[in-house]
PDB file of N, CA and C in Angstrom:
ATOM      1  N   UNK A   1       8.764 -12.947  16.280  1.00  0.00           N
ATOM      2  CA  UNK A   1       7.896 -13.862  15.558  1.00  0.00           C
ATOM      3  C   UNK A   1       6.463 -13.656  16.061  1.00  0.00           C
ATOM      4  N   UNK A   2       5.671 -13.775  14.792  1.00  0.00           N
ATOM      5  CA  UNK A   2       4.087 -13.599  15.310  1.00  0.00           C
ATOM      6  C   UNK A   2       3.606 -15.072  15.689  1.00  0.00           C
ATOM      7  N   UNK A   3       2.397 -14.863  16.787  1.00  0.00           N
ATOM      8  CA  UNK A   3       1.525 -15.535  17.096  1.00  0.00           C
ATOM      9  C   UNK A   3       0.666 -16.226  15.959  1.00  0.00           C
ATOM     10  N   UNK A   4       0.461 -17.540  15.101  1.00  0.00           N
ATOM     11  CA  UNK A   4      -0.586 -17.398  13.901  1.00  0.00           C
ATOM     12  C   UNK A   4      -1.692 -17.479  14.073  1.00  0.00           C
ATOM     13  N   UNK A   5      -2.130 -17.355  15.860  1.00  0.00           N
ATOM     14  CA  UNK A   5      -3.751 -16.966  16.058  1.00  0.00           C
ATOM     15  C   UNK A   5      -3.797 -15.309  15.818  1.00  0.00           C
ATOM     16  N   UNK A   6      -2.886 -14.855  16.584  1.00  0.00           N
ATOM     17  CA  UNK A   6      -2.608 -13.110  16.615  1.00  0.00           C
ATOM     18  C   UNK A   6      -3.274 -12.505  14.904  1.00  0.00           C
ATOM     19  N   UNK A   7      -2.093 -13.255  13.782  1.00  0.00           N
ATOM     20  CA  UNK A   7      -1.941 -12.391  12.631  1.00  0.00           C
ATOM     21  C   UNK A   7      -3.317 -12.859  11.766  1.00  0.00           C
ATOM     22  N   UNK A   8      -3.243 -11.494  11.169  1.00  0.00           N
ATOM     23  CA  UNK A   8      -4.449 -11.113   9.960  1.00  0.00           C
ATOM     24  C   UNK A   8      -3.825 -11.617   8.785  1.00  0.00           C
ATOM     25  N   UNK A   9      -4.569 -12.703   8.180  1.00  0.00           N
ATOM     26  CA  UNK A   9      -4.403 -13.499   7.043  1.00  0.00           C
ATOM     27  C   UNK A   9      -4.147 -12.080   5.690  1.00  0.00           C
ATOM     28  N   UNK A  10      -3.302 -12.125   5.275  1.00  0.00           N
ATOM     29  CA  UNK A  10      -3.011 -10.690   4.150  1.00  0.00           C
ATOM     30  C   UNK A  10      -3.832 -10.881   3.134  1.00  0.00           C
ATOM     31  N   UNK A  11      -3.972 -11.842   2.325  1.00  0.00           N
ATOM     32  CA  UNK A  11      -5.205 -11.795   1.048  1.00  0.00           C
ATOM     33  C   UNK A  11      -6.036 -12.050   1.146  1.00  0.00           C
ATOM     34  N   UNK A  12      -6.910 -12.589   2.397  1.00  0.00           N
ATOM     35  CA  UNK A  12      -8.585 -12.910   2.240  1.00  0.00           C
ATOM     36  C   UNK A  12      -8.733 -11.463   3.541  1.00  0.00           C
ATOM     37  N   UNK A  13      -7.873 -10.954   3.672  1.00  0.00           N
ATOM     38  CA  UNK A  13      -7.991  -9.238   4.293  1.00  0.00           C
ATOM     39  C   UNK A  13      -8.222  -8.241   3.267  1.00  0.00           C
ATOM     40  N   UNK A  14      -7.230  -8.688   2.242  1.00  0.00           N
ATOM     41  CA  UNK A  14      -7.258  -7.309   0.752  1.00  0.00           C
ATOM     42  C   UNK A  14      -8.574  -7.758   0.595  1.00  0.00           C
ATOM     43  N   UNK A  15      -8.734  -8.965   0.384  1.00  0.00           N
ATOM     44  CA  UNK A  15     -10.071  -9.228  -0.499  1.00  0.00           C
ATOM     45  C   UNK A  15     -11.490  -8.684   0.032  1.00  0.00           C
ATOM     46  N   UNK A  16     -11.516  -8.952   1.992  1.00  0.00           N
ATOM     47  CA  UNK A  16     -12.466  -8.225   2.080  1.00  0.00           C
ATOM     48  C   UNK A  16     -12.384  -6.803   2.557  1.00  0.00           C
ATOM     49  N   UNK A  17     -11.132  -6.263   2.504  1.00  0.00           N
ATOM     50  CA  UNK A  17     -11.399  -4.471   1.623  1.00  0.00           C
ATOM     51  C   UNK A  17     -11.722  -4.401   0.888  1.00  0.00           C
ATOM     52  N   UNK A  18     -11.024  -5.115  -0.337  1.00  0.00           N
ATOM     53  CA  UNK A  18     -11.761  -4.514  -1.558  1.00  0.00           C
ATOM     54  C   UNK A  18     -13.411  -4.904  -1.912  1.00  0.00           C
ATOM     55  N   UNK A  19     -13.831  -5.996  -1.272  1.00  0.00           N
ATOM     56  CA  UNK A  19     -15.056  -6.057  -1.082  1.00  0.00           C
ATOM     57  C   UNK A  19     -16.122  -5.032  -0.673  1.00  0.00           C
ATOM     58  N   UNK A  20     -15.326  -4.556   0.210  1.00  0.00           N
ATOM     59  CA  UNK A  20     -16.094  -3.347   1.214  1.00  0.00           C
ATOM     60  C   UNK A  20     -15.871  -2.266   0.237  1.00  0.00           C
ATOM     61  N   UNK A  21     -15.038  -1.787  -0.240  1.00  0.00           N
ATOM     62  CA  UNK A  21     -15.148  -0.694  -1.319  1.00  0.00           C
ATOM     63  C   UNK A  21     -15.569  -0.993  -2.528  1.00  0.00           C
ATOM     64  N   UNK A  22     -15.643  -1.790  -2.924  1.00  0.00           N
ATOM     65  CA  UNK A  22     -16.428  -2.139  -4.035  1.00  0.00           C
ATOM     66  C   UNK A  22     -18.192  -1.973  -3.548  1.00  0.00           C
ATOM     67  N   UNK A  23     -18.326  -2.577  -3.278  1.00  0.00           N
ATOM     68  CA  UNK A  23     -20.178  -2.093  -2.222  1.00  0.00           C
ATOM     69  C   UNK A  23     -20.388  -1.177  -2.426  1.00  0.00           C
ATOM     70  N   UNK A  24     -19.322   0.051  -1.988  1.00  0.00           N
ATOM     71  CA  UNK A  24     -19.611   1.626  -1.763  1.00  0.00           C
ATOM     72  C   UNK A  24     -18.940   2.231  -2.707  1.00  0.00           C
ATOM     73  N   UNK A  25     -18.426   1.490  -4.190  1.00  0.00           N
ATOM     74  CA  UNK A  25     -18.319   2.574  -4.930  1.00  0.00           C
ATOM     75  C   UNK A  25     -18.823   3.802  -5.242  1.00  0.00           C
ATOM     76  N   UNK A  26     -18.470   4.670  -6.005  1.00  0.00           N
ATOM     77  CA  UNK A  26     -19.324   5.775  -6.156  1.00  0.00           C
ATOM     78  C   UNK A  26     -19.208   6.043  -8.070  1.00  0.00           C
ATOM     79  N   UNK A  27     -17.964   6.076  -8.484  1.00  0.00           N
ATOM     80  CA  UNK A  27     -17.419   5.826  -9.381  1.00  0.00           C
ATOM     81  C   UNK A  27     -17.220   4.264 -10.197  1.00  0.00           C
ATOM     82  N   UNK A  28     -17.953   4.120 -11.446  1.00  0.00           N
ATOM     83  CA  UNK A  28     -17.993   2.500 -11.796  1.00  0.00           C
ATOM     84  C   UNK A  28     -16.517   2.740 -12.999  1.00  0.00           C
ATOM     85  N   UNK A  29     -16.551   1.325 -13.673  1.00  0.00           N
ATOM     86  CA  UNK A  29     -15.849   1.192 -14.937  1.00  0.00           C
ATOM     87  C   UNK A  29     -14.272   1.490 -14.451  1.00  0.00           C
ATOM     88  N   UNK A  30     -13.460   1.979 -16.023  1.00  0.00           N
ATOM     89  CA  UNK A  30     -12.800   2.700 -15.626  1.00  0.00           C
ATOM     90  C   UNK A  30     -12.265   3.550 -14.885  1.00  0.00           C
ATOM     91  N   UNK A  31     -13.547   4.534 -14.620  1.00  0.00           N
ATOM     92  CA  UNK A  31     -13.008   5.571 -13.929  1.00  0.00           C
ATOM     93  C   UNK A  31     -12.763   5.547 -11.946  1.00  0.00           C
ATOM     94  N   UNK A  32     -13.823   4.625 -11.877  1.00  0.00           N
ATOM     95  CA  UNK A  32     -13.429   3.952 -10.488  1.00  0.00           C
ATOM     96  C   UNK A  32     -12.311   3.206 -10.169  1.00  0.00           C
ATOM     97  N   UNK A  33     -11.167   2.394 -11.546  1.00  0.00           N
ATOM     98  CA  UNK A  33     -10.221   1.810 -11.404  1.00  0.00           C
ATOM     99  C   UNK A  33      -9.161   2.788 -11.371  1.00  0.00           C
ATOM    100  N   UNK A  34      -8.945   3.994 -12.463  1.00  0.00           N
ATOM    101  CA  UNK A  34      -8.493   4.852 -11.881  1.00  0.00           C
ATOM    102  C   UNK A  34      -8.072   5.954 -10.608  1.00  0.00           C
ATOM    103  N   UNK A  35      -9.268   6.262 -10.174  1.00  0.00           N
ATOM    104  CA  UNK A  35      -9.119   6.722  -9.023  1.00  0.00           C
ATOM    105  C   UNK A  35      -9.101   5.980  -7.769  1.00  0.00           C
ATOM    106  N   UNK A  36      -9.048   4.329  -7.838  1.00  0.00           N
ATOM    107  CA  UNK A  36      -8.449   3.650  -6.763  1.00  0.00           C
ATOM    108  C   UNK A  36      -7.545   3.555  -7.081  1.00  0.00           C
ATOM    109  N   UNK A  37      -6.273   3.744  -8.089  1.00  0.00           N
ATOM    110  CA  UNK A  37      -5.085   3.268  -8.457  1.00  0.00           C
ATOM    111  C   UNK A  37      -4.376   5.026  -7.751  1.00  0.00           C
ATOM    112  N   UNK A  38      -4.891   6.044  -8.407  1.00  0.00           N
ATOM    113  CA  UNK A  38      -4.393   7.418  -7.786  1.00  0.00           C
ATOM    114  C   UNK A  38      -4.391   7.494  -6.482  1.00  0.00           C
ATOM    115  N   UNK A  39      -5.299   6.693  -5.602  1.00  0.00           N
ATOM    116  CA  UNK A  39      -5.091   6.774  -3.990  1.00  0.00           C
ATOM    117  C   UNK A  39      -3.785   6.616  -3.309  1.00  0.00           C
ATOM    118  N   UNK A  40      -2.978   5.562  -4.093  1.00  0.00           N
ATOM    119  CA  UNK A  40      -1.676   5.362  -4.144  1.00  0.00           C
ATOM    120  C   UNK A  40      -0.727   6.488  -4.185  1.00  0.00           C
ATOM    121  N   UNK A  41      -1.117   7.778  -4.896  1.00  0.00           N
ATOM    122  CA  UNK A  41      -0.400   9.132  -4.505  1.00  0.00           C
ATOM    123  C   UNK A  41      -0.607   9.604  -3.283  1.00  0.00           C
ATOM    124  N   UNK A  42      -1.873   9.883  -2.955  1.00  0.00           N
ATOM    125  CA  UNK A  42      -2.255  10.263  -2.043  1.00  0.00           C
ATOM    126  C   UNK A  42      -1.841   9.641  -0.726  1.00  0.00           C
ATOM    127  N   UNK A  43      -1.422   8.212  -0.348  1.00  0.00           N
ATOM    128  CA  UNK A  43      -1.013   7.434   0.340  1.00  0.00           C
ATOM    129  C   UNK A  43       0.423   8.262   0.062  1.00  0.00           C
ATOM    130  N   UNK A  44       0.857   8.016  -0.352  1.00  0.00           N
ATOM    131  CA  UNK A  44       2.371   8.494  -0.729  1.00  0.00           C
ATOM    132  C   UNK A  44       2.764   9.558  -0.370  1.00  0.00           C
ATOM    133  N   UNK A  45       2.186  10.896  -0.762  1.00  0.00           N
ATOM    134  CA  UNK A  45       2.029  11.942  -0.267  1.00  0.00           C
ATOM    135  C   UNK A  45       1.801  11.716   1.336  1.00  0.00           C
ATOM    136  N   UNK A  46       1.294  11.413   2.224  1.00  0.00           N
ATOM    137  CA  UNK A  46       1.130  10.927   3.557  1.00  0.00           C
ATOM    138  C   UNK A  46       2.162  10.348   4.476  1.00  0.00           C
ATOM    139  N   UNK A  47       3.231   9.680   3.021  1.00  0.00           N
ATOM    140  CA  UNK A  47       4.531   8.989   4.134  1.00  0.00           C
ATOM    141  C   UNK A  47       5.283   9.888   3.707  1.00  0.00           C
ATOM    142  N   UNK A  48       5.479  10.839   2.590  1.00  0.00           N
ATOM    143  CA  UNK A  48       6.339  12.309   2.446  1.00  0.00           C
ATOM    144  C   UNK A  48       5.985  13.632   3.954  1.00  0.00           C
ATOM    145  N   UNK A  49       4.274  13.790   4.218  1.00  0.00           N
ATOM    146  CA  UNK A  49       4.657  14.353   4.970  1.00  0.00           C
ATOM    147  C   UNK A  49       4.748  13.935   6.416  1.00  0.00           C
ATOM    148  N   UNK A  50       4.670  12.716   6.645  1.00  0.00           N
ATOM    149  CA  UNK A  50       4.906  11.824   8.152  1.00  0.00           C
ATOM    150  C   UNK A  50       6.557  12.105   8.209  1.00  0.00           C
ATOM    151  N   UNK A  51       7.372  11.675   7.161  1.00  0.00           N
ATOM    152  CA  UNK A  51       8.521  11.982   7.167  1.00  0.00           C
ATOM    153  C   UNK A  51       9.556  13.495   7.272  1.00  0.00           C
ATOM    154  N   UNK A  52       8.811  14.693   6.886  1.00  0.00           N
ATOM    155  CA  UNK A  52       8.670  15.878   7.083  1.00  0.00           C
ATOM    156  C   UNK A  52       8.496  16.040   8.160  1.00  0.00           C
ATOM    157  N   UNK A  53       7.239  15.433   8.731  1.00  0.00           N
ATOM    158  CA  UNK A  53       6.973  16.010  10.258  1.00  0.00           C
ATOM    159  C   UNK A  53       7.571  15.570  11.121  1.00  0.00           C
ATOM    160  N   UNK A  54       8.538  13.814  11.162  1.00  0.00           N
ATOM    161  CA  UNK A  54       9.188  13.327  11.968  1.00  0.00           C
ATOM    162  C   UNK A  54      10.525  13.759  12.031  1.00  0.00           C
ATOM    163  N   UNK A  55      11.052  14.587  11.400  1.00  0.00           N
ATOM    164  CA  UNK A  55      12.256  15.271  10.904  1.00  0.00           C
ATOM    165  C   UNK A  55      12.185  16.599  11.275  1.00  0.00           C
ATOM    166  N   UNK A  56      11.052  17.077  11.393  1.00  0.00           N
ATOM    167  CA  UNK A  56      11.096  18.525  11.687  1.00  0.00           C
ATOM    168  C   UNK A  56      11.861  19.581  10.658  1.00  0.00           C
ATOM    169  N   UNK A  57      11.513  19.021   9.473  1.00  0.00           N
ATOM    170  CA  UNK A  57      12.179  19.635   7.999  1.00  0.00           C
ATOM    171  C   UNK A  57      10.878  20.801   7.519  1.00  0.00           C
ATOM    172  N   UNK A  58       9.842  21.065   8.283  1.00  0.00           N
ATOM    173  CA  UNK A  58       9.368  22.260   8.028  1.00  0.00           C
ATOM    174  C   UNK A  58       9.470  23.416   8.982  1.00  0.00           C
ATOM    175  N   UNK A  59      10.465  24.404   9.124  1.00  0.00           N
ATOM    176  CA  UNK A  59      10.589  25.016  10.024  1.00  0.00           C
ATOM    177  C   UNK A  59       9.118  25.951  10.693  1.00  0.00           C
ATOM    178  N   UNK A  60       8.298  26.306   9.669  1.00  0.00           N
ATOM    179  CA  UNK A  60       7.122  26.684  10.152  1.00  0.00           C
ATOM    180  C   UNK A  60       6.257  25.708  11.137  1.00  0.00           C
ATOM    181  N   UNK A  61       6.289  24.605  11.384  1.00  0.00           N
ATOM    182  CA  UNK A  61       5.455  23.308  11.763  1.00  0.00           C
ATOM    183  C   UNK A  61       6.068  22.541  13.287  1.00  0.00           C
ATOM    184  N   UNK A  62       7.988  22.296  12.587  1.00  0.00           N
ATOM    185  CA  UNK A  62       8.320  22.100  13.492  1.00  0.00           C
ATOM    186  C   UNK A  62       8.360  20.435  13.535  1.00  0.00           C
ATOM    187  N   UNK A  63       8.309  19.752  14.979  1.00  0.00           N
ATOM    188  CA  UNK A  63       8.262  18.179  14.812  1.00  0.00           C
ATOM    189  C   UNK A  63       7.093  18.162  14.967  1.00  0.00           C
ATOM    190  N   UNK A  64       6.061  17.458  13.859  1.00  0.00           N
ATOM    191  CA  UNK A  64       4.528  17.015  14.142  1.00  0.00           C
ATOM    192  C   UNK A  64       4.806  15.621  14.024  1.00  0.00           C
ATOM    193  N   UNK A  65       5.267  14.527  13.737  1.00  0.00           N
ATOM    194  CA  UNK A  65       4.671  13.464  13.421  1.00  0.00           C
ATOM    195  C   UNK A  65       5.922  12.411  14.422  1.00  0.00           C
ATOM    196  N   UNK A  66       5.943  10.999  14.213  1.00  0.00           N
ATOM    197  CA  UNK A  66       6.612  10.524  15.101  1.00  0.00           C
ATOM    198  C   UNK A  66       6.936   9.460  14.014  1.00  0.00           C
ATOM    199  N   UNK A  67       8.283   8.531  14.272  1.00  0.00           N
ATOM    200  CA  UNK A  67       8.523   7.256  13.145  1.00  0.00           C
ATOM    201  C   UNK A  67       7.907   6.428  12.813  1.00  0.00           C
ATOM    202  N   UNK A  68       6.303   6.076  14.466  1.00  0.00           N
ATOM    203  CA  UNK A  68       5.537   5.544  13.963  1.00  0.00           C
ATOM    204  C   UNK A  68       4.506   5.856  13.048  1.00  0.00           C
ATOM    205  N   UNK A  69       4.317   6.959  13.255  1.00  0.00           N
ATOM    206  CA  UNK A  69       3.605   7.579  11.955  1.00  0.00           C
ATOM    207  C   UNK A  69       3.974   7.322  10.820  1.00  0.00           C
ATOM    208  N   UNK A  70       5.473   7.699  10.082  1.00  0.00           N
ATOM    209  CA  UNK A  70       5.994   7.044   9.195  1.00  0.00           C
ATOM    210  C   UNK A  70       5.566   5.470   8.994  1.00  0.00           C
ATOM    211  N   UNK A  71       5.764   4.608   9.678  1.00  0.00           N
ATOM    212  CA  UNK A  71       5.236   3.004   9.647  1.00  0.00           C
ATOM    213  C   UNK A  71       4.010   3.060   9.104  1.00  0.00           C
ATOM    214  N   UNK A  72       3.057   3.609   9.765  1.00  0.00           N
ATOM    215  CA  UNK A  72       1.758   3.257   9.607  1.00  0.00           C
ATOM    216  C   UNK A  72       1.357   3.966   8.304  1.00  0.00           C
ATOM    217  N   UNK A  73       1.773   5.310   8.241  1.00  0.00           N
ATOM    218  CA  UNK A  73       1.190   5.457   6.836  1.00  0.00           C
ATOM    219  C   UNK A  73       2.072   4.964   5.151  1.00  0.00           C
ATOM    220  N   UNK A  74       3.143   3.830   5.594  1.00  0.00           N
ATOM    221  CA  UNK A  74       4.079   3.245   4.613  1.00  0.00           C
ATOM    222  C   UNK A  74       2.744   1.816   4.403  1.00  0.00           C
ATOM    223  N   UNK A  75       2.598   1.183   5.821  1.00  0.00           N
ATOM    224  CA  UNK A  75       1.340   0.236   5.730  1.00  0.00           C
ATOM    225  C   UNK A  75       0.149   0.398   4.757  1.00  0.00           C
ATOM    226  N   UNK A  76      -0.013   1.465   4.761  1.00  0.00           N
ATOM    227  CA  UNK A  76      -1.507   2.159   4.119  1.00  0.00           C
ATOM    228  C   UNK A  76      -1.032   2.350   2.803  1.00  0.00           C
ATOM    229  N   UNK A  77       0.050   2.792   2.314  1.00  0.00           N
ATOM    230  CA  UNK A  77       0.701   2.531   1.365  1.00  0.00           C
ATOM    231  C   UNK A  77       0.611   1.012   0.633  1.00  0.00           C
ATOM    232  N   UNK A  78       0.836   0.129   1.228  1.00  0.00           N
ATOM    233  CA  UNK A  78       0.782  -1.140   0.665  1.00  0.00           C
ATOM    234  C   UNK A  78      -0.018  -1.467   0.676  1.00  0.00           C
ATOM    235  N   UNK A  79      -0.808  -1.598   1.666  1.00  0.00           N
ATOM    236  CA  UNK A  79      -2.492  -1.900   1.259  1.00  0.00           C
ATOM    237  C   UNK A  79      -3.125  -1.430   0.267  1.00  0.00           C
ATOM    238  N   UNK A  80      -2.869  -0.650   0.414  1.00  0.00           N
ATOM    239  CA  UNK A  80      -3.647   0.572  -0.954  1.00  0.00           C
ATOM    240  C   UNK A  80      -3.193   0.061  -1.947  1.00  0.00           C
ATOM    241  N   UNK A  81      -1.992  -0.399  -2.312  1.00  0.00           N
ATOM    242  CA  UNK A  81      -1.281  -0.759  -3.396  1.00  0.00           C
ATOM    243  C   UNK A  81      -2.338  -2.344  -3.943  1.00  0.00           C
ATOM    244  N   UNK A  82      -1.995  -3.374  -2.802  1.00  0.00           N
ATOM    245  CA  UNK A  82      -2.541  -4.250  -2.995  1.00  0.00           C
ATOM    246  C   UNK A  82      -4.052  -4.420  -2.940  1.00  0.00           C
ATOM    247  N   UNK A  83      -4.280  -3.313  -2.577  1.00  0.00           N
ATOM    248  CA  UNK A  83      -6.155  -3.507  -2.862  1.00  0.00           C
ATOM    249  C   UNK A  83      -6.425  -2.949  -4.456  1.00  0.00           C
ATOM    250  N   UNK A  84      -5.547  -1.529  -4.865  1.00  0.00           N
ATOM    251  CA  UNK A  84      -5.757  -1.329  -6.420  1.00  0.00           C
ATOM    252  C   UNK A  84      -5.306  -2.602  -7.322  1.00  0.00           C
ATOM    253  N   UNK A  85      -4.288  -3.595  -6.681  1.00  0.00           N
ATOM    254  CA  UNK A  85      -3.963  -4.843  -7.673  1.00  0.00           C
ATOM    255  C   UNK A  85      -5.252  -5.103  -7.766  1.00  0.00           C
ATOM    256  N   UNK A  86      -6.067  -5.966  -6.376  1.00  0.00           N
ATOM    257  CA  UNK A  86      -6.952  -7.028  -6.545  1.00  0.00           C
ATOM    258  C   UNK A  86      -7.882  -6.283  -7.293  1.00  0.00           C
ATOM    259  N   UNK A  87      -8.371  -5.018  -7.419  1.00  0.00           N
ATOM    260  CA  UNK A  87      -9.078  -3.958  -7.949  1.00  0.00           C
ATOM    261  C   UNK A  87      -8.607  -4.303  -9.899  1.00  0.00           C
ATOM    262  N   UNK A  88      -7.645  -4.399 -10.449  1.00  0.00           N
ATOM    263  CA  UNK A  88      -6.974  -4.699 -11.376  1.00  0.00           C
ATOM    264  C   UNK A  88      -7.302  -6.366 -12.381  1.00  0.00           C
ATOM    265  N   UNK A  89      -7.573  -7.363 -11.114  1.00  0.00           N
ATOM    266  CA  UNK A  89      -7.800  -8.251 -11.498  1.00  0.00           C
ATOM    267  C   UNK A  89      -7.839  -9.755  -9.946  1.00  0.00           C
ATOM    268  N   UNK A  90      -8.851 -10.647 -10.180  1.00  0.00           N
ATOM    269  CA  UNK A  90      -9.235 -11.491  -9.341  1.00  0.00           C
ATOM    270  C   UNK A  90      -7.850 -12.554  -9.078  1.00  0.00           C
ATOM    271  N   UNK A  91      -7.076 -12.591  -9.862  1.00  0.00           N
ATOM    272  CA  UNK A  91      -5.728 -13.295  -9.749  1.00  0.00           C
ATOM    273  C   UNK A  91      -4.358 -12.117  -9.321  1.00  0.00           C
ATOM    274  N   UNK A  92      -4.740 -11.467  -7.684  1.00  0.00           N
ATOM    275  CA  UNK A  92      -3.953 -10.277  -7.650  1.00  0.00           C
ATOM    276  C   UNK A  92      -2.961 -11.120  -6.753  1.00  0.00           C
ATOM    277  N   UNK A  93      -3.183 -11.727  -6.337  1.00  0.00           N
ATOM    278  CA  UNK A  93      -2.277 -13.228  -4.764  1.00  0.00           C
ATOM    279  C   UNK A  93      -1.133 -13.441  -5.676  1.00  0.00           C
ATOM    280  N   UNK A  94      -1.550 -14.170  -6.725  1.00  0.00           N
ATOM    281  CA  UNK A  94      -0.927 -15.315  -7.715  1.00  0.00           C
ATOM    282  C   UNK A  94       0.102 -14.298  -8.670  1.00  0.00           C
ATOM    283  N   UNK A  95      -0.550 -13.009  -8.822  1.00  0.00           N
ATOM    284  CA  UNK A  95       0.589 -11.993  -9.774  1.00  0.00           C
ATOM    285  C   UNK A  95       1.480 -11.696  -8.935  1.00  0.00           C
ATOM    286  N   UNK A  96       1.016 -10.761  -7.335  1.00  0.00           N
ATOM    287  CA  UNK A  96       2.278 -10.455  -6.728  1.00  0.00           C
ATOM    288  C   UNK A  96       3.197 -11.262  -6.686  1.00  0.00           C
ATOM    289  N   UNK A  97       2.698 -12.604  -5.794  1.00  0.00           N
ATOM    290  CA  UNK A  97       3.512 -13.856  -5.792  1.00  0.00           C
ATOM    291  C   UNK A  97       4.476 -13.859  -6.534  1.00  0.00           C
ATOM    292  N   UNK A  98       4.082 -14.225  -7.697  1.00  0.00           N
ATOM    293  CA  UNK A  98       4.858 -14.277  -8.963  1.00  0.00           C
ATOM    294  C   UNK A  98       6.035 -13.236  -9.095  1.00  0.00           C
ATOM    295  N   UNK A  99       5.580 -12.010  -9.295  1.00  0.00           N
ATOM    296  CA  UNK A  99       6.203 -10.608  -9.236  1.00  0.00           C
ATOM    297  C   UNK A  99       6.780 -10.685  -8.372  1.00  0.00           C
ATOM    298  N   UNK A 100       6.800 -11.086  -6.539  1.00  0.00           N
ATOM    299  CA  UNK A 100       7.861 -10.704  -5.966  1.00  0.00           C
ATOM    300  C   UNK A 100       9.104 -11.767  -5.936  1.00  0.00           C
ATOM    301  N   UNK A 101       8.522 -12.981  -6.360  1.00  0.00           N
ATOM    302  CA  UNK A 101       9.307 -13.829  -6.542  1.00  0.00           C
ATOM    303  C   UNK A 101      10.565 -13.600  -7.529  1.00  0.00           C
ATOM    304  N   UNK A 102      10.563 -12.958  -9.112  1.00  0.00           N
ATOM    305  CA  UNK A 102      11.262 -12.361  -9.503  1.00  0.00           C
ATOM    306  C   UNK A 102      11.762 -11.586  -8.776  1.00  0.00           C
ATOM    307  N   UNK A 103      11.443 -10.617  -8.220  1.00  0.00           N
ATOM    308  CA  UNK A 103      12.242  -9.294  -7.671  1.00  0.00           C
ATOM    309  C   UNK A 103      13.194 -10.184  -6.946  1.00  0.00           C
ATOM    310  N   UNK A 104      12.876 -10.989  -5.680  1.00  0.00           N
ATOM    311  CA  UNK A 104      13.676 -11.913  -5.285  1.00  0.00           C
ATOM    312  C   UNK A 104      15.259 -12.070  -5.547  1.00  0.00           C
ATOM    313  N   UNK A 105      14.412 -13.102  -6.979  1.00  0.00           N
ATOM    314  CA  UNK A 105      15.466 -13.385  -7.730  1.00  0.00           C
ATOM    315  C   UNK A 105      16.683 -12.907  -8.925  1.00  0.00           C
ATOM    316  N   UNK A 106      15.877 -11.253  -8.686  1.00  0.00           N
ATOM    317  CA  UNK A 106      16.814 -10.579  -9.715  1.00  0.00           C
ATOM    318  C   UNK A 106      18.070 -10.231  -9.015  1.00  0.00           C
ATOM    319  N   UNK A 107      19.154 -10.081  -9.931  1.00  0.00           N
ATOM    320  CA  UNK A 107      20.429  -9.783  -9.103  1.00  0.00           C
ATOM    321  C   UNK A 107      20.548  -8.471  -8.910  1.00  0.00           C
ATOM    322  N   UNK A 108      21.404  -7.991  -7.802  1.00  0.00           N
ATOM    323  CA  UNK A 108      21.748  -6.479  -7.288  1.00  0.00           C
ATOM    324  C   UNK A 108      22.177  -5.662  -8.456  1.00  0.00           C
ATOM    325  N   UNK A 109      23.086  -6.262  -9.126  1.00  0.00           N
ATOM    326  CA  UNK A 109      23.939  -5.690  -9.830  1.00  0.00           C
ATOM    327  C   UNK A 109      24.100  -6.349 -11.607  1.00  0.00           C
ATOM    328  N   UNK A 110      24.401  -5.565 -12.257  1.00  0.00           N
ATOM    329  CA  UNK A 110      24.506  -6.027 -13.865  1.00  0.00           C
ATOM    330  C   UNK A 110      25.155  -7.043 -13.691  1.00  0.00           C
ATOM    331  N   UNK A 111      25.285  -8.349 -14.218  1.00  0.00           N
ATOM    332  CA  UNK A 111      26.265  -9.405 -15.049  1.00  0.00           C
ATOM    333  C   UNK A 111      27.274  -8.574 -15.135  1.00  0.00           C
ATOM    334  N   UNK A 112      28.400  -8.698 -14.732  1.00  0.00           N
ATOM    335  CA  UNK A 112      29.626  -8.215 -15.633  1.00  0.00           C
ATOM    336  C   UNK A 112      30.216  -9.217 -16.330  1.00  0.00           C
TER     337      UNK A 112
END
């Protein structure tokens, strides 16, 4: 269990990332929503090869990476995710919410 002085509040954190990248866009409109939403590959790509390297599944390479590596770049993964939401729209808290709350509640398996 965490400390609740310790932990980083999760949505007024996305919010001031995405604050901070918003400042330093470079790319406006569309095309800046796009290519914050594609970072999400690129994140992805990152826990494919953390997982490669913690496995030692490239025989040229060998073991490069460690499980925490895996962790941290799965983290960056979600952030990224949830900063392209709030990037998406100012009610990004209230959609996941919502959204994971379903997932929640969906069942494992079909009705039979």
């Amino acid at each position: 269990m965490t400390d609740d002085r310790d932990s980083t509040p999760l949505w007024p954190t996305i919010d001031a990332l995405w604050s901070r990248l918003e400042a330093t866009r470079v790319h406006a409109g569309q095309e800046g929503v796009l290519l914050r939403i594609l970072k999400l590959s690129e994140e992805v790509g990152e826990v494919a090869e953390a997982v490669i390297g913690a496995t030692g599944q490239n025989p040229r390479k060998g073991t490069t990476h460690t499980w925490d590596d895996v962790r941290s770049e799965l983290c960056d993964v979600a952030i990224t995710a949830l900063v392209a939401l709030r990037t998406l729209t100012p009610d990004a808290e209230e959609i996941f919410e919502t959204h994971l709350k379903g997932v929640h509640d969906r069942p494992l398996r079909p009705a039979e």
